[in-house]
C-alpha atoms as a PDB file:
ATOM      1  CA  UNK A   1       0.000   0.000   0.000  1.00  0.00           C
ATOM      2  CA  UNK A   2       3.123   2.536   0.930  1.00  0.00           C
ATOM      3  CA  UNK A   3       4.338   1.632  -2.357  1.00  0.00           C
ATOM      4  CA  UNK A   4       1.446   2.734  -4.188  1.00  0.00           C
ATOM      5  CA  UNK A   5       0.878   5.864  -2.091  1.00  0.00           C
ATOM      6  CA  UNK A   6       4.409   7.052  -3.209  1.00  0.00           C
ATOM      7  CA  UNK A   7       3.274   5.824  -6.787  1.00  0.00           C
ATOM      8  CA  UNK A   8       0.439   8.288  -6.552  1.00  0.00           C
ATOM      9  CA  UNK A   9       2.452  11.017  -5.060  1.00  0.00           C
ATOM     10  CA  UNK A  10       5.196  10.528  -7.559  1.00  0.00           C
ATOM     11  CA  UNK A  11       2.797  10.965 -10.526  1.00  0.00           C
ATOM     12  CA  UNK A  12       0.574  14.223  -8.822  1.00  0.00           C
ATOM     13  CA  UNK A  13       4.033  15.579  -8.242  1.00  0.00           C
ATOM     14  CA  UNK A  14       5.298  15.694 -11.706  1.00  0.00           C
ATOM     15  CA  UNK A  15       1.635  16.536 -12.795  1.00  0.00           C
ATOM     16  CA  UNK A  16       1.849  19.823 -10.602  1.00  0.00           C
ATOM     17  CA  UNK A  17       5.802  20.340 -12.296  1.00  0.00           C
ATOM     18  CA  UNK A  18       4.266  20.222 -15.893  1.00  0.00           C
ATOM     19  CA  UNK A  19       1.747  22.560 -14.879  1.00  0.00           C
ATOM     20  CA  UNK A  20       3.812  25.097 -12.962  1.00  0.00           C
ATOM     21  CA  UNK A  21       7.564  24.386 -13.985  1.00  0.00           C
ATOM     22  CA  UNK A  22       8.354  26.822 -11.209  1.00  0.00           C
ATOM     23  CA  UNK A  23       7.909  24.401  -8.824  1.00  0.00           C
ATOM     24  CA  UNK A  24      10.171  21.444  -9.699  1.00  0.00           C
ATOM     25  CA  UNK A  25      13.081  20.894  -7.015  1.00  0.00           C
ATOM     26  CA  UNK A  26      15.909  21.671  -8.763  1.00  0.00           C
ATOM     27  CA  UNK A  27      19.887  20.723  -8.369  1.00  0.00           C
ATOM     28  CA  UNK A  28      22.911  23.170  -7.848  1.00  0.00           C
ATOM     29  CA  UNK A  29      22.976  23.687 -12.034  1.00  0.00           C
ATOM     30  CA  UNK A  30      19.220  24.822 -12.123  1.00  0.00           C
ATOM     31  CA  UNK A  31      18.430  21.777 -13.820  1.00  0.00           C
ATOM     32  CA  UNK A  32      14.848  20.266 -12.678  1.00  0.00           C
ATOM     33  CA  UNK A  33      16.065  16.917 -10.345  1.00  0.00           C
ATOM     34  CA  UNK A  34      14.153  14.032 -11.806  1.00  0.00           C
ATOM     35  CA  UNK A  35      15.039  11.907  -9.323  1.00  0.00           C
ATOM     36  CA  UNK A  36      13.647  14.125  -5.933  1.00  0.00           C
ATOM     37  CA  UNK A  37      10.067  14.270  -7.396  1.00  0.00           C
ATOM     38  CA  UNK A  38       8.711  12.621  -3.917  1.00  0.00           C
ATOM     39  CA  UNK A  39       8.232  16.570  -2.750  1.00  0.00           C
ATOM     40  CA  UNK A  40       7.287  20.070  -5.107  1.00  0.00           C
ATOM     41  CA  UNK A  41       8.060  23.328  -3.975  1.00  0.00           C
ATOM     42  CA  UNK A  42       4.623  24.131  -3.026  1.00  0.00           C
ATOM     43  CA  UNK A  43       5.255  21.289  -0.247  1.00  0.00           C
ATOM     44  CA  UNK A  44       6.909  24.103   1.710  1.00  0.00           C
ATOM     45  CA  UNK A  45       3.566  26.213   2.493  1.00  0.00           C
ATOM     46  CA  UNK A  46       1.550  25.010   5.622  1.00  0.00           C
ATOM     47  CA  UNK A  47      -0.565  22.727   4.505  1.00  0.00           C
ATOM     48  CA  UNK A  48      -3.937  24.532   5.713  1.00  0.00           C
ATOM     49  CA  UNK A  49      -2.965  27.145   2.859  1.00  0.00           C
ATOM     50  CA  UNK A  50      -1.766  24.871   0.502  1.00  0.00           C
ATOM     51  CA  UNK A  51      -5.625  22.852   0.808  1.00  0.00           C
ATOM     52  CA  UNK A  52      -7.440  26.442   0.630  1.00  0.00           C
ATOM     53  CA  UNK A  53      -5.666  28.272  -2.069  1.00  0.00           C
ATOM     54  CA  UNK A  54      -2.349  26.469  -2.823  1.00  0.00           C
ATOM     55  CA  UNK A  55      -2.800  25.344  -6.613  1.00  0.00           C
ATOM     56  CA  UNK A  56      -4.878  28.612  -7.028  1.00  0.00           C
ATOM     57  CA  UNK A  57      -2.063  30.681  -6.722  1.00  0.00           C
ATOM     58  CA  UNK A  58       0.837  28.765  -8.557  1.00  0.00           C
ATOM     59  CA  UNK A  59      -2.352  28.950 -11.252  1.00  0.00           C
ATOM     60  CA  UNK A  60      -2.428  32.749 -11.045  1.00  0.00           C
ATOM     61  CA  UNK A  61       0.843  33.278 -11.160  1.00  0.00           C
ATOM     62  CA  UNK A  62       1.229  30.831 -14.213  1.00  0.00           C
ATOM     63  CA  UNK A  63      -1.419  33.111 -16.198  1.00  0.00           C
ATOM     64  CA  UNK A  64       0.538  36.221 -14.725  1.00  0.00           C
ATOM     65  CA  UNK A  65       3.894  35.037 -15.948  1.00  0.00           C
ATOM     66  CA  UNK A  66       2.306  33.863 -19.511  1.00  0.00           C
ATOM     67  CA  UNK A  67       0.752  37.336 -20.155  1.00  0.00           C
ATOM     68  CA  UNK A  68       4.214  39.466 -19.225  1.00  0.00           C
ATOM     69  CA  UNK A  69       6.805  36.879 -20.957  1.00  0.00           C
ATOM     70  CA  UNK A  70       4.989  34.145 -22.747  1.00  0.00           C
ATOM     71  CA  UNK A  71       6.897  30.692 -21.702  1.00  0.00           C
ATOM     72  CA  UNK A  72      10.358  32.339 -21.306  1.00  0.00           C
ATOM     73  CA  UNK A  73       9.200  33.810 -18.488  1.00  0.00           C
ATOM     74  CA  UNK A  74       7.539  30.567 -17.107  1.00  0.00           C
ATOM     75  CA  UNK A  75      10.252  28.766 -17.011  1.00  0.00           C
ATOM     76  CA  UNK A  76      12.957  31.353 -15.990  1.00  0.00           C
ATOM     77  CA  UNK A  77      10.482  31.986 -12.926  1.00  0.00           C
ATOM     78  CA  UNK A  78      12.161  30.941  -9.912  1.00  0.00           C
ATOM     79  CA  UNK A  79      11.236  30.272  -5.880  1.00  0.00           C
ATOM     80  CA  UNK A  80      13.668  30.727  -3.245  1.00  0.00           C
ATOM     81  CA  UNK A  81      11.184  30.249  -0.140  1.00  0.00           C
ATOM     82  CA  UNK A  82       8.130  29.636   0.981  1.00  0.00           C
ATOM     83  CA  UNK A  83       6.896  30.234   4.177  1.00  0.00           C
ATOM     84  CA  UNK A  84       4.903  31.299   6.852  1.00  0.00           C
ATOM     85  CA  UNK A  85       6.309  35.056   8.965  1.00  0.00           C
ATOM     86  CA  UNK A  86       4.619  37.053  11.533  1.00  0.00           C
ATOM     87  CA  UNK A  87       1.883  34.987  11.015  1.00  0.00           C
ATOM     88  CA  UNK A  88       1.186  35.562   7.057  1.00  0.00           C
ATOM     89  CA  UNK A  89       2.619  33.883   4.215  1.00  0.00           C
ATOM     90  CA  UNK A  90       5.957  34.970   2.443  1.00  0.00           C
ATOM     91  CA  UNK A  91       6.977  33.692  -1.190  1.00  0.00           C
ATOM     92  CA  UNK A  92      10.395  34.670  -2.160  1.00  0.00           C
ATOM     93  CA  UNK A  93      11.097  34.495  -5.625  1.00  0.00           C
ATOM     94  CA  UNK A  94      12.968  35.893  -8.977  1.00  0.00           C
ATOM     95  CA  UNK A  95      11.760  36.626 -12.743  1.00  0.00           C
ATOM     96  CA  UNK A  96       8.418  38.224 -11.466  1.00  0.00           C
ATOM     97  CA  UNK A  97       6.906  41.220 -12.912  1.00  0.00           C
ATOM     98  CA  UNK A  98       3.926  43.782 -11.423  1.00  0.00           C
ATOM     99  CA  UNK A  99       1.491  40.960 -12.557  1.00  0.00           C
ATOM    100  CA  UNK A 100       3.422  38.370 -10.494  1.00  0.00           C
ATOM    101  CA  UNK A 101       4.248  40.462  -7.548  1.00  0.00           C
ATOM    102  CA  UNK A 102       0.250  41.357  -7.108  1.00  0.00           C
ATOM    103  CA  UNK A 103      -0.713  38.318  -6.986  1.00  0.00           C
ATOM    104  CA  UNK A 104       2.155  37.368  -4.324  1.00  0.00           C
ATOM    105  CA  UNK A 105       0.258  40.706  -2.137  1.00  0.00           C
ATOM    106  CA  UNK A 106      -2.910  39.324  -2.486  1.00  0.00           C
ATOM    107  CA  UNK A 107      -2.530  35.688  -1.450  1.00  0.00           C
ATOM    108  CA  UNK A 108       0.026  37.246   1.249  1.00  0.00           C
ATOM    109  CA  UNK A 109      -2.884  38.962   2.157  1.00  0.00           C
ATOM    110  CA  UNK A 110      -5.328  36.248   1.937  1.00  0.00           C
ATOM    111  CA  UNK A 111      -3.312  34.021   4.455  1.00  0.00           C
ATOM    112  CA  UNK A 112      -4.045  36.090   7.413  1.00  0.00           C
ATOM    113  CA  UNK A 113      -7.837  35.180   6.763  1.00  0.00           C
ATOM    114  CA  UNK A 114      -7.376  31.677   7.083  1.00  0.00           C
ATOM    115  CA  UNK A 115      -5.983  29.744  10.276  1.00  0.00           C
ATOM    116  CA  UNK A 116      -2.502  28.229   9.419  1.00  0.00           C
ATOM    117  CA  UNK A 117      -3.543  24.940  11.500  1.00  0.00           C
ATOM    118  CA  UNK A 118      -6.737  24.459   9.955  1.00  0.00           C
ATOM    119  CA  UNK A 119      -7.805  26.446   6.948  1.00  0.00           C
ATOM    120  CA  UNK A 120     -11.228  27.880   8.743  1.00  0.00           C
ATOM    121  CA  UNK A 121     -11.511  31.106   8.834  1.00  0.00           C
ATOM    122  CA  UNK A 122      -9.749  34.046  11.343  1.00  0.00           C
ATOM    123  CA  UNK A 123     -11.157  34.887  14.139  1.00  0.00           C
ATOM    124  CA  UNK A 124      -8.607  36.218  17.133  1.00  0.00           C
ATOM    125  CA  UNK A 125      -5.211  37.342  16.184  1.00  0.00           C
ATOM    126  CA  UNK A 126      -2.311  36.330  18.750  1.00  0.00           C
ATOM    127  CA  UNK A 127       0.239  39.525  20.129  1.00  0.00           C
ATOM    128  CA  UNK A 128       4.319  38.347  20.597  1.00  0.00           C
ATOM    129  CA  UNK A 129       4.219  35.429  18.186  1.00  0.00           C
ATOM    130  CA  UNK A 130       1.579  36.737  15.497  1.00  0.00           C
ATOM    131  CA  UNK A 131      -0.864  33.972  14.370  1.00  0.00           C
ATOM    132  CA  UNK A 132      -4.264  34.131  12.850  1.00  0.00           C
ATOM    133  CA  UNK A 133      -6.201  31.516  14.674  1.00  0.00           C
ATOM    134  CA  UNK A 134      -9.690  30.097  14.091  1.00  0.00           C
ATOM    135  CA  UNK A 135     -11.338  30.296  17.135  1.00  0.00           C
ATOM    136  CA  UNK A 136     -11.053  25.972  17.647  1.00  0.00           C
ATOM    137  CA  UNK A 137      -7.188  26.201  17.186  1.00  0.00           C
ATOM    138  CA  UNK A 138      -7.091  29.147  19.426  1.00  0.00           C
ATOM    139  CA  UNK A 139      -8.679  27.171  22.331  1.00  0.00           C
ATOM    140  CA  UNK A 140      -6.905  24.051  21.407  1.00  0.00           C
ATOM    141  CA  UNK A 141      -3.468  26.024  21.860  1.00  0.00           C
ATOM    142  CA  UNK A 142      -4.667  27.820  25.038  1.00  0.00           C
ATOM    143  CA  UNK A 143      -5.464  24.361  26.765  1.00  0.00           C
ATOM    144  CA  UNK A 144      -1.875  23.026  26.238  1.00  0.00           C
ATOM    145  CA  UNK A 145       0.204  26.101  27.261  1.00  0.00           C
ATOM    146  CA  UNK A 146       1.769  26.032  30.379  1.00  0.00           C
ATOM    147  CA  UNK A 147       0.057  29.063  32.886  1.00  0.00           C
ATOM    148  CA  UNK A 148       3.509  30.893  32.863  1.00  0.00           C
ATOM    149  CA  UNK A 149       3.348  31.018  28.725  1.00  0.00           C
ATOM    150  CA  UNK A 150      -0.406  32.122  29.005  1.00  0.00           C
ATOM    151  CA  UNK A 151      -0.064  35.897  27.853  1.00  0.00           C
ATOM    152  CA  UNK A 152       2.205  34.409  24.713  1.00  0.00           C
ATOM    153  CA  UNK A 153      -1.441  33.623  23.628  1.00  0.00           C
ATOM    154  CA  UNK A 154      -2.955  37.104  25.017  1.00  0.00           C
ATOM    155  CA  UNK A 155      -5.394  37.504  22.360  1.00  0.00           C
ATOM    156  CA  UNK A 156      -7.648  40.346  20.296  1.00  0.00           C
ATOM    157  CA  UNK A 157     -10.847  39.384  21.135  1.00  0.00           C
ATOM    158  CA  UNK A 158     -12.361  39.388  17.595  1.00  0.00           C
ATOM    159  CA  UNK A 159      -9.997  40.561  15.322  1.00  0.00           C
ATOM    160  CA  UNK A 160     -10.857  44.434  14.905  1.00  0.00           C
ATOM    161  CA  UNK A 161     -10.703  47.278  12.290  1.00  0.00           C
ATOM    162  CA  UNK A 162      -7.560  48.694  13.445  1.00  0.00           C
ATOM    163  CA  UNK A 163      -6.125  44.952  13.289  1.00  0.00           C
ATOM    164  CA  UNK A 164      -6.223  45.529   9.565  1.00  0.00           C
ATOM    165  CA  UNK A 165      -2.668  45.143   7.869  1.00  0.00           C
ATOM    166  CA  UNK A 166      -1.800  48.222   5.805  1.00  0.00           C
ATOM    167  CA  UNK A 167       0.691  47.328   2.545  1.00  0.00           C
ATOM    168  CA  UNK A 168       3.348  49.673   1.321  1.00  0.00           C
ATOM    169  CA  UNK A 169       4.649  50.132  -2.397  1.00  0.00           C
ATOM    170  CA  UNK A 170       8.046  51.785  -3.197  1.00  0.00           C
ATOM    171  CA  UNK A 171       7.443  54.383  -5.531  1.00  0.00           C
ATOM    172  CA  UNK A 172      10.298  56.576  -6.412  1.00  0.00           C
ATOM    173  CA  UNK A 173      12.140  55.716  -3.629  1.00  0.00           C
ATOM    174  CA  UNK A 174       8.989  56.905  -1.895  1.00  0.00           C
ATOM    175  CA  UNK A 175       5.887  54.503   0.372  1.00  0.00           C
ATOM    176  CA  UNK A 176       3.088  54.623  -1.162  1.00  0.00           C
ATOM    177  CA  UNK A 177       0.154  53.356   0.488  1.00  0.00           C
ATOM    178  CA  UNK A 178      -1.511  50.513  -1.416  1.00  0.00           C
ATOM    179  CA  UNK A 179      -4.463  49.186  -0.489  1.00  0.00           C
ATOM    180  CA  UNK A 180      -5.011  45.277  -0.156  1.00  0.00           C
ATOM    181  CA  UNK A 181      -7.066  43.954  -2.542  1.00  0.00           C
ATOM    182  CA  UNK A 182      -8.736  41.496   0.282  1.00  0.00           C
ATOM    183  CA  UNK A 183     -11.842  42.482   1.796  1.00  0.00           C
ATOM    184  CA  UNK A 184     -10.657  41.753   5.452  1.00  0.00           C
ATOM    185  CA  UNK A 185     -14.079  43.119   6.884  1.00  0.00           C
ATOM    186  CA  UNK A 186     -15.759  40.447   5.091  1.00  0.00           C
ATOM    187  CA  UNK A 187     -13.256  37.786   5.564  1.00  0.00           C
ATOM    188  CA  UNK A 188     -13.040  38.799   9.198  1.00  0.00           C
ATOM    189  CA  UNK A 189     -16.594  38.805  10.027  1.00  0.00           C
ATOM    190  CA  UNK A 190     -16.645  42.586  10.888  1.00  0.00           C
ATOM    191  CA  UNK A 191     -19.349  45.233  10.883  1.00  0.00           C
END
């Protein structure tokens, strides 16, 4: 049966690689590694955002990267890291363009409206070690911490307007504000 699951992985793996090139492991001469196909790039996000929107972005950026440099650009497209920081996601990369680099922002964004443990939807926010907790993982994590560790977890109650992450744009060598193209009111449950 193990031998079959790593069958199926093996084949969904290089299905995913012929679909997004950019995320084929590669060796120390940038060629794709043939033989390490038991794990894509995308393994590296959490898996609660790789369920929920995982394949939808390497998809958007695929369409992003066809429109600004045709296949060149799709396979020159590179990813250094994926992963999750101050509670959001963070994809590091090379060979992107505007098109690219929104959607990067907006799935950024989109992380800190869904749980990292789970998937389901944000409800508190954690202070010290930012994380964007449903409100099950939230209590799940509060009923294992040790009393002294207790305000680690100190919580927003609801996360709130003001909670709202603002994004800033270099501009000629000037911040711009730029607003996120997430509704986080909506996503957040907030009047």
């Amino acid at each position: 049966m193990t031998e079959w699951k790593n069958t199926m992985k093996h084949l969904n793996n290089l299905w995913l690689i012929i679909k997004y090139p950019f995320l084929a492991p590669r060796n120390l001469k940038d060629k794709i590694d043939i033989y390490r196909l038991n794990h894509t790039l995308l393994d590296w996000m959490p898996n609660a955002w790789r369920n929920k929107f995982g394949e939808q972005m390497c998809r958007d950026i695929r369409k992003a990267l066809l429109k600004d440099g045709g296949l060149k650009a799709l396979f020159n497209y590179r990813i250094y890291d994926i992963k999750e920081k101050y509670g959001s996601l963070r994809w590091y990369d090379n060979w992107n363009s505007d098109r690219t680099e929104e959607v990067i922002d907006y799935y950024e964004d989109l992380s800190m409206c869904y749980c990292i443990s789970c998937g389901k939807p944000v409800r508190y926010i954690t202070k010290k070690w930012v994380s964007y907790l449903c409100a099950d993982c939230y209590h799940e994590a509060r009923k294992y911490k040790p009393q002294e560790e207790q305000e680690e977890l100190e919580l927003i109650e609801r996360a709130k307007l003001e909670d709202i992450p603002e994004r800033y744009k270099i501009v000629n060598d000037e911040y711009i504000h730029e607003p996120s193209k997430v509704d986080f009111k909506k996503m957040w449950n907030l009047k």
